[in-house]
C-alpha atoms as a PDB file:
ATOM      1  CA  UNK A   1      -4.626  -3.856   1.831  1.00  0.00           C
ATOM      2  CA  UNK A   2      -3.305  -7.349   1.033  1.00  0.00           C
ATOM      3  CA  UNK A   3      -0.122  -6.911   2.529  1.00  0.00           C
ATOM      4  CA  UNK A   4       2.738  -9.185   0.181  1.00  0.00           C
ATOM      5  CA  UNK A   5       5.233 -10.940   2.983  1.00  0.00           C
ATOM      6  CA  UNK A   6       8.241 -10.155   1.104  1.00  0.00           C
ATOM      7  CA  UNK A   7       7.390  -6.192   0.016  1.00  0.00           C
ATOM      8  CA  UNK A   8       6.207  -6.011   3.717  1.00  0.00           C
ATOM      9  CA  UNK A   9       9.423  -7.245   5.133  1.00  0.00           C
ATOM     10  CA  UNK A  10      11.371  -5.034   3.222  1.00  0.00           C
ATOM     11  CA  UNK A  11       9.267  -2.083   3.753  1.00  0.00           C
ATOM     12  CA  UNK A  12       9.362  -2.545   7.401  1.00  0.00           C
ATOM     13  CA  UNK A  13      12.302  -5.003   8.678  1.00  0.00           C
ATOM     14  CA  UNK A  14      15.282  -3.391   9.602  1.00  0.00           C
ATOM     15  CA  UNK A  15      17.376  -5.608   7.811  1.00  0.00           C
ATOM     16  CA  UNK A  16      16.848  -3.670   4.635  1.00  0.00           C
ATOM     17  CA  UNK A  17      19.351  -0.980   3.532  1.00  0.00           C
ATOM     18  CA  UNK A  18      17.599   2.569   3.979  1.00  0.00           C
ATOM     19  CA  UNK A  19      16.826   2.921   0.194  1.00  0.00           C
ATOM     20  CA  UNK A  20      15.204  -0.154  -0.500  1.00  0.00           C
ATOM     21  CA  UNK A  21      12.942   0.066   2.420  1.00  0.00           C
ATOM     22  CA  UNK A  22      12.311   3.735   1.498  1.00  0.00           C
ATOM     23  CA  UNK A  23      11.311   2.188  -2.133  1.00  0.00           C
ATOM     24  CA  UNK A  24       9.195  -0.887  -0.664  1.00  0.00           C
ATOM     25  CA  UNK A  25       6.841   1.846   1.562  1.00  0.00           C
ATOM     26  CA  UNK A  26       6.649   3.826  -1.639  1.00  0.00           C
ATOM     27  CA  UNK A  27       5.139   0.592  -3.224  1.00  0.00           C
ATOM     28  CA  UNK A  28       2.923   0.002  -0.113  1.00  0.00           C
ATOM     29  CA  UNK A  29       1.499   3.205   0.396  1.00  0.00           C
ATOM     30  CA  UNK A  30       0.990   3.426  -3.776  1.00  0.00           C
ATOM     31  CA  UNK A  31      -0.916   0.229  -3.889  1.00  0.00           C
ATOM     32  CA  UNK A  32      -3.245   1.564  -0.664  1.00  0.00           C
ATOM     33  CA  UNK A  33      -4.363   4.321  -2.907  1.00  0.00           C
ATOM     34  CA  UNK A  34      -4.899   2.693  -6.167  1.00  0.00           C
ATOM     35  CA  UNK A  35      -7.020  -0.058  -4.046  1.00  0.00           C
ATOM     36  CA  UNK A  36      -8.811   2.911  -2.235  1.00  0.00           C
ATOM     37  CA  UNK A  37      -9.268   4.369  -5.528  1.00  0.00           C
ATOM     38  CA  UNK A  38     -10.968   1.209  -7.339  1.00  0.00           C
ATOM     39  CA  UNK A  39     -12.680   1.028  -4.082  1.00  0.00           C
ATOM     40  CA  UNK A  40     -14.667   4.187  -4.279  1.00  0.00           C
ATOM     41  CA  UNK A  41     -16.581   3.310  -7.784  1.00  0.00           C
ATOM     42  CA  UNK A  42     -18.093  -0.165  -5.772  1.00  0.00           C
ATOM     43  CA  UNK A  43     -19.494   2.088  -2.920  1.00  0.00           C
ATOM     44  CA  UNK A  44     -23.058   3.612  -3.786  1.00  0.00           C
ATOM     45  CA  UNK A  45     -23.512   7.367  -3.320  1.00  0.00           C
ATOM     46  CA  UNK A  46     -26.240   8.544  -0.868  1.00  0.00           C
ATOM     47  CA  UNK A  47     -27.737  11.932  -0.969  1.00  0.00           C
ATOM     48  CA  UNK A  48     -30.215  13.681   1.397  1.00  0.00           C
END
């Protein structure tokens, strides 16, 4: 995933208060899917 410095920094710095880094990995771990997701109709399908 293209990781943004700022969501990425308060997702994982410890600077953050609890909520808003609880929030940020939310936004992280959402965007993973979605990319996985628009990932999987660019990957051909094999079958035996």
């Amino acid at each position: 995933m293209n990781r943004i410095p700022a969501l990425w920094a308060a997702a994982y710095g410890s600077q953050s208060p609890r909520l808003r880094r609880f929030l940020a990995r939310r936004v992280v771990h959402l965007g993973a899917f979605v990319r996985a997701l628009a990932l999987t109709d660019h990957r051909p399908f094999t079958s035996l």
